[in-house]
C-alpha atoms as a PDB file:
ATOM      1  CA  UNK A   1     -31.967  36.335  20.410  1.00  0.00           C
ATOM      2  CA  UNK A   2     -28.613  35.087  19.552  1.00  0.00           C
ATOM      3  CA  UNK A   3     -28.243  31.280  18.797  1.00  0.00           C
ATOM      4  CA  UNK A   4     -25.727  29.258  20.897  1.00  0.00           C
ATOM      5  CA  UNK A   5     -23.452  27.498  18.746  1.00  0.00           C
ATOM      6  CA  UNK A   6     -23.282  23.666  20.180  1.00  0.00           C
ATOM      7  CA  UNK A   7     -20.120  22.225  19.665  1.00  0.00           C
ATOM      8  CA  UNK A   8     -19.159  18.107  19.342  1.00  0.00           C
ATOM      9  CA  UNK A   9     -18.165  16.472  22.410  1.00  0.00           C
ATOM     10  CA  UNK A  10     -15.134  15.627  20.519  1.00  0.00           C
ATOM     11  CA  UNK A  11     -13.824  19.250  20.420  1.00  0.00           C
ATOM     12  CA  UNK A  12     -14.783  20.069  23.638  1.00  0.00           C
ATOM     13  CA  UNK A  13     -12.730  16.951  25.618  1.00  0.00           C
ATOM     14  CA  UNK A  14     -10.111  18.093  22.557  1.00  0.00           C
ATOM     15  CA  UNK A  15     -10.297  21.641  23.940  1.00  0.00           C
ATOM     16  CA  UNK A  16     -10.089  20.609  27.394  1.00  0.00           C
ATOM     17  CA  UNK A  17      -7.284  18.495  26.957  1.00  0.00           C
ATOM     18  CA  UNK A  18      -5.465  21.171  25.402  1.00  0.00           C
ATOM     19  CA  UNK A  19      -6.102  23.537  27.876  1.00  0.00           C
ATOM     20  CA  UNK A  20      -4.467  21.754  30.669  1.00  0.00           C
ATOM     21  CA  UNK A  21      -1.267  20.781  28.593  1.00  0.00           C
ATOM     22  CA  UNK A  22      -1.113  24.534  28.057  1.00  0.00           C
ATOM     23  CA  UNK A  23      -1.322  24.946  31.666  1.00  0.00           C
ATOM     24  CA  UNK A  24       0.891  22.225  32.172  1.00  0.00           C
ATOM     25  CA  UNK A  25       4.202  23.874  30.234  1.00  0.00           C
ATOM     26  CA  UNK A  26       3.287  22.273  26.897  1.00  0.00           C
ATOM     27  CA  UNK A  27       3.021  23.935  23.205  1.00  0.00           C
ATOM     28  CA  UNK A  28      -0.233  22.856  21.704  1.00  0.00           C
ATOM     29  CA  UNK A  29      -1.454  22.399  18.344  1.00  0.00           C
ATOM     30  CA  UNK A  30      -5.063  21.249  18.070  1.00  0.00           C
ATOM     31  CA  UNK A  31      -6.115  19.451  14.941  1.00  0.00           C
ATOM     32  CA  UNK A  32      -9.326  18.528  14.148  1.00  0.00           C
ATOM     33  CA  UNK A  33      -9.004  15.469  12.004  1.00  0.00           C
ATOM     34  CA  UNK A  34      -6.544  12.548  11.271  1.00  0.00           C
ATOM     35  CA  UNK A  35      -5.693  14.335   7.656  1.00  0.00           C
ATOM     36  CA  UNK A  36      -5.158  17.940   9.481  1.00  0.00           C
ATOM     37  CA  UNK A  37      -2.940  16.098  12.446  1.00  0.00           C
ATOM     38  CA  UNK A  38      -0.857  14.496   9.365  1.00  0.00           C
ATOM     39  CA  UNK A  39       0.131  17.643   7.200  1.00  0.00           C
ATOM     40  CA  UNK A  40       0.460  19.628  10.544  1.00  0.00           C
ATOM     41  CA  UNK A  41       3.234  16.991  11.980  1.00  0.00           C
ATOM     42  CA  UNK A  42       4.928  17.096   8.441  1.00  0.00           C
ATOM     43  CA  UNK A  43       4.828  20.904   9.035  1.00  0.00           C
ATOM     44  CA  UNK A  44       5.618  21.271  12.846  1.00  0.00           C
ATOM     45  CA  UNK A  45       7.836  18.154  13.345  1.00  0.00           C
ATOM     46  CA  UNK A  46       6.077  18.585  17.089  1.00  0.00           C
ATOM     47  CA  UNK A  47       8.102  16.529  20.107  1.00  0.00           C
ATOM     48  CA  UNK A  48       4.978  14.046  20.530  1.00  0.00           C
ATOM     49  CA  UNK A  49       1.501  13.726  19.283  1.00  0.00           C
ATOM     50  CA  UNK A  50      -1.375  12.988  20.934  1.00  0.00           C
ATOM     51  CA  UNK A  51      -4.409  11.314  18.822  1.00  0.00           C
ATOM     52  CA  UNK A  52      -7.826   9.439  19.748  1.00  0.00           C
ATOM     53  CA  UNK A  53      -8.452   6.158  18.087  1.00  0.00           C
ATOM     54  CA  UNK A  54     -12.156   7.514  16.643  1.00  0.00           C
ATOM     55  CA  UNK A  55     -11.282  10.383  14.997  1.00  0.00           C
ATOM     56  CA  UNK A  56     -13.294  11.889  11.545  1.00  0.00           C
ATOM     57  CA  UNK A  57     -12.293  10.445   8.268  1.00  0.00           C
ATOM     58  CA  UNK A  58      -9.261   7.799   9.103  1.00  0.00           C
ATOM     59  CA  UNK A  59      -8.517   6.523  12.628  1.00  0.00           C
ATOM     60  CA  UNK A  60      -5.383   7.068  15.062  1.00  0.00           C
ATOM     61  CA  UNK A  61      -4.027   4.015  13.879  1.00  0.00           C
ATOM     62  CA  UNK A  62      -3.485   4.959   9.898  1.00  0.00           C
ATOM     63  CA  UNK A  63      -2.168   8.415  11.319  1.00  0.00           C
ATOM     64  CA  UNK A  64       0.595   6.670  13.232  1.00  0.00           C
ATOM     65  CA  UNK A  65       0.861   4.238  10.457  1.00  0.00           C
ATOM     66  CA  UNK A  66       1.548   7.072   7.893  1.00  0.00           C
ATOM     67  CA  UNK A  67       3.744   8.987  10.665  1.00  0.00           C
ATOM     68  CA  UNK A  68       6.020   5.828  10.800  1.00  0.00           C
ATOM     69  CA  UNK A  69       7.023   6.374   6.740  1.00  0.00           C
ATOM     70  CA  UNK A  70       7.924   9.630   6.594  1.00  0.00           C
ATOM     71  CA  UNK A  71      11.545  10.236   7.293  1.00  0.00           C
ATOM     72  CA  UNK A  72      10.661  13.973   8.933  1.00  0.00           C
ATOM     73  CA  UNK A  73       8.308  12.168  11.299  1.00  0.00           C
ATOM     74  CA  UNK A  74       9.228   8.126  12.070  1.00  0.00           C
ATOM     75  CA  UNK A  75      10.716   9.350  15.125  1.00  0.00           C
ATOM     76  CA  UNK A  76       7.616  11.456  16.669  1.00  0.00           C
ATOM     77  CA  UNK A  77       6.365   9.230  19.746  1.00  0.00           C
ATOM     78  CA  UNK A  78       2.687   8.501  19.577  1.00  0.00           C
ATOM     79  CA  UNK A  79       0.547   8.626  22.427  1.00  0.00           C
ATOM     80  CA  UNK A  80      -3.469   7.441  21.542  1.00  0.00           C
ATOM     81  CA  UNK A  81      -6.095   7.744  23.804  1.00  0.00           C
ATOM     82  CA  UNK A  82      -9.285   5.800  23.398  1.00  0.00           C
ATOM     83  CA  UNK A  83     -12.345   4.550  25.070  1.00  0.00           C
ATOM     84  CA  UNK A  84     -12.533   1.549  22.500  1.00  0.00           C
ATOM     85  CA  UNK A  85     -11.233  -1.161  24.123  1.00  0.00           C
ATOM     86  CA  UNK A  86     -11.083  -3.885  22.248  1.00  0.00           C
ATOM     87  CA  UNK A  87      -8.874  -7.234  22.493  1.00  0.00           C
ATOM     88  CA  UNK A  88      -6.499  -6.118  19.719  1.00  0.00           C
ATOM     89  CA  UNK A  89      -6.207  -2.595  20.377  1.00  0.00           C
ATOM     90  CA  UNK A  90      -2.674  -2.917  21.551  1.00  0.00           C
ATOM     91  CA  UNK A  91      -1.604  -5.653  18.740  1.00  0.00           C
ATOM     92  CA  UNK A  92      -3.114  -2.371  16.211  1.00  0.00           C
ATOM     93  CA  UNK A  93      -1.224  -0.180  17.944  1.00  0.00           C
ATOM     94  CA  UNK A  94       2.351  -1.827  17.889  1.00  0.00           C
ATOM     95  CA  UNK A  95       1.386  -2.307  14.020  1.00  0.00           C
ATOM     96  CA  UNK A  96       0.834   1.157  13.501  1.00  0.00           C
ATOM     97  CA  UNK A  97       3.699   1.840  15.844  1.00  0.00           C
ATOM     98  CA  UNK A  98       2.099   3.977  18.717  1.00  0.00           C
ATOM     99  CA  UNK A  99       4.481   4.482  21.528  1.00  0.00           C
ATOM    100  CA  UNK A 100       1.258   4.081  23.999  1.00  0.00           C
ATOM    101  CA  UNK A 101      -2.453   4.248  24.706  1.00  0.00           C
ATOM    102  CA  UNK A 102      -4.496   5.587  27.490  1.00  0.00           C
ATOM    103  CA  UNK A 103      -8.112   4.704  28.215  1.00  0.00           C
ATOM    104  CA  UNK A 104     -10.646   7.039  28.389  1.00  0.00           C
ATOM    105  CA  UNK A 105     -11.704   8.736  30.400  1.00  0.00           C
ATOM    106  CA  UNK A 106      -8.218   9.719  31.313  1.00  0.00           C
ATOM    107  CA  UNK A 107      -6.890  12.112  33.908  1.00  0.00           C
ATOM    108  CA  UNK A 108      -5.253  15.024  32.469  1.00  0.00           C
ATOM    109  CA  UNK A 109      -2.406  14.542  34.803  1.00  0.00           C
ATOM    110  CA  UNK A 110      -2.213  11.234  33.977  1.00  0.00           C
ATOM    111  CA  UNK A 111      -2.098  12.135  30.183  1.00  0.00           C
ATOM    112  CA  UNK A 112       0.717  14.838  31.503  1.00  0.00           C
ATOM    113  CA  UNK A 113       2.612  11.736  32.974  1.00  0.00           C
ATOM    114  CA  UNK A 114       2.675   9.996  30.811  1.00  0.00           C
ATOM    115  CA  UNK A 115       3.686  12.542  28.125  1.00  0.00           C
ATOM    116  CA  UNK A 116       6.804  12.698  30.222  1.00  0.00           C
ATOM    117  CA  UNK A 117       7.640   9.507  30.646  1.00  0.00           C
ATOM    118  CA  UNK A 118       7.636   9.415  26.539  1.00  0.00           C
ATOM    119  CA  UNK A 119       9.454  12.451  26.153  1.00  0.00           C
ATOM    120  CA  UNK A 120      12.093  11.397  28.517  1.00  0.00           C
ATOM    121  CA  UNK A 121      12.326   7.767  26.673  1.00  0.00           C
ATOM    122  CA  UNK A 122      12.181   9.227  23.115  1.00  0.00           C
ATOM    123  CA  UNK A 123      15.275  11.853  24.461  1.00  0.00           C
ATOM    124  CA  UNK A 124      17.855   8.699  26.145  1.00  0.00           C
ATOM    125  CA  UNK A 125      20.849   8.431  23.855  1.00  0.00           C
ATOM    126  CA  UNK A 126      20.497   5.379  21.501  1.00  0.00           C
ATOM    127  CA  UNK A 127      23.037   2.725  22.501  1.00  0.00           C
ATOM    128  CA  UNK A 128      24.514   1.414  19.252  1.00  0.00           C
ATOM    129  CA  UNK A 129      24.144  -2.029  19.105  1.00  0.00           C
ATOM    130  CA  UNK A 130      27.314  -4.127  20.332  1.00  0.00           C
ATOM    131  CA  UNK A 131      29.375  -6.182  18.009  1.00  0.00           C
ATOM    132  CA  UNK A 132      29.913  -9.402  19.515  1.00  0.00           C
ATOM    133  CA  UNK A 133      32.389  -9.870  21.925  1.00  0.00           C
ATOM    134  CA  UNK A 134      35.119 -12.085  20.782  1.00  0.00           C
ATOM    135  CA  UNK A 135      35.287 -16.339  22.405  1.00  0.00           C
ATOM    136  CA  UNK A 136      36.762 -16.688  25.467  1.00  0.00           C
ATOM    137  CA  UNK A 137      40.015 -18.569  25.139  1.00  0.00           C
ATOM    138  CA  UNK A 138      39.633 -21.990  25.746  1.00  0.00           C
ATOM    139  CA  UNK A 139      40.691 -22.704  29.344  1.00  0.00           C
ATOM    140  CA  UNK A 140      41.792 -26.224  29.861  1.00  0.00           C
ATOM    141  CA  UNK A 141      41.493 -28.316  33.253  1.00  0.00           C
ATOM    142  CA  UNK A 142      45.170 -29.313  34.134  1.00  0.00           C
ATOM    143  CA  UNK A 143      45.023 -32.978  33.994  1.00  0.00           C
ATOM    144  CA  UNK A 144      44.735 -34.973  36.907  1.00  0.00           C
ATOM    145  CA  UNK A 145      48.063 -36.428  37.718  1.00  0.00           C
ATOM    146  CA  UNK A 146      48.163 -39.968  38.977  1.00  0.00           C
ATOM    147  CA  UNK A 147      48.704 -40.318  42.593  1.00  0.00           C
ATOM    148  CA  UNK A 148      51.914 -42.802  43.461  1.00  0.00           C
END
C-alpha cells in the first residue's frame, strides 16, 4: 500500500493560487519561504510579488523590507495577503513598503484584480516633480480717484 504524502495547507492555498494566475495569463514562480522568495526576486527581477504575512522563517514584512534596499528590486510592487488582521497591519506594511494587502480568504479574481490595478500603477510614467512656478507679478488696484 502506497502512503499518501499530506501536504501543509500552506502549499496547497500556495498551489492553488498559483494555478489560477497561470490560468489567468500570469508567469509564476512559487517559493516556499521568505529566504527562497528573496534570492529568487534578486534572480528573476519578477513584475510583482505576491507574499503571505505568516510565512516559515521571517515574515512578509522583512521580505518587503529587504526588497525595498536592493537597487535590482526597490521598485518590485508588493502585494501581501494575510488572514492576520491586526490594528497595525497596514502601519507594518507602509514600513516595510508593501504596495497592498488582501485579507484572507481572498478571491482569486480578486487577487487577479488587484494584481492589475498594481501593475498598471507601477507601469504610469513618473511625473518629475515641478520646480516652482515663478510669483505672479504684483497687480496693483488703480487708485480710486476722487470724485469732483
Amino acid at each position: 500500500c502506497e502512503r499518501i504524502r499530506r501536504r501543509d495547507p500552506m502549499s496547497l492555498a500556495r498551489e492553488g493560487y498559483a494555478e489560477f494566475l497561470e490560468g489567468g495569463g500570469f508567469r509564476v514562480a512559487q517559493c516556499e519561504s521568505a529566504e527562497d522568495a528573496y534570492s529568487r526576486s534578486l534572480e528573476l527581477v519578477p513584475d510583482v510579488v505576491v507574499t503571505d504575512i505568516a510565512l516559515p522563517g521571517r515574515d512578509g514584512f522583512s521580505l518587503a523590507a529587504d526588497l525595498r534596499v536592493q537597487t535590482r528590486t526597490r521598485s518590485i510592487p508588493v502585494v501581501a495577503m494575510t488572514a492576520y488582521w491586526a490594528a497595525d497591519v497596514h502601519e507594518r506594511a507602509d514600513r516595510a513598503g508593501m504596495t497592498s494587502i488582501l485579507m484572507k480568504p481572498c478571491q482569486p479574481d480578486h487577487l487577479i484584480a488587484e494584481l492589475h490595478r498594481v501593475l498598471r500603477s507601477a507601469q504610469l510614467p513618473r511625473v518629475p516633480a515641478r520646480a516652482a512656478l515663478p510669483p505672479l507679478p504684483h497687480v496693483r488696484k488703480p487708485e480710486a480717484k476722487p470724485h469732483s
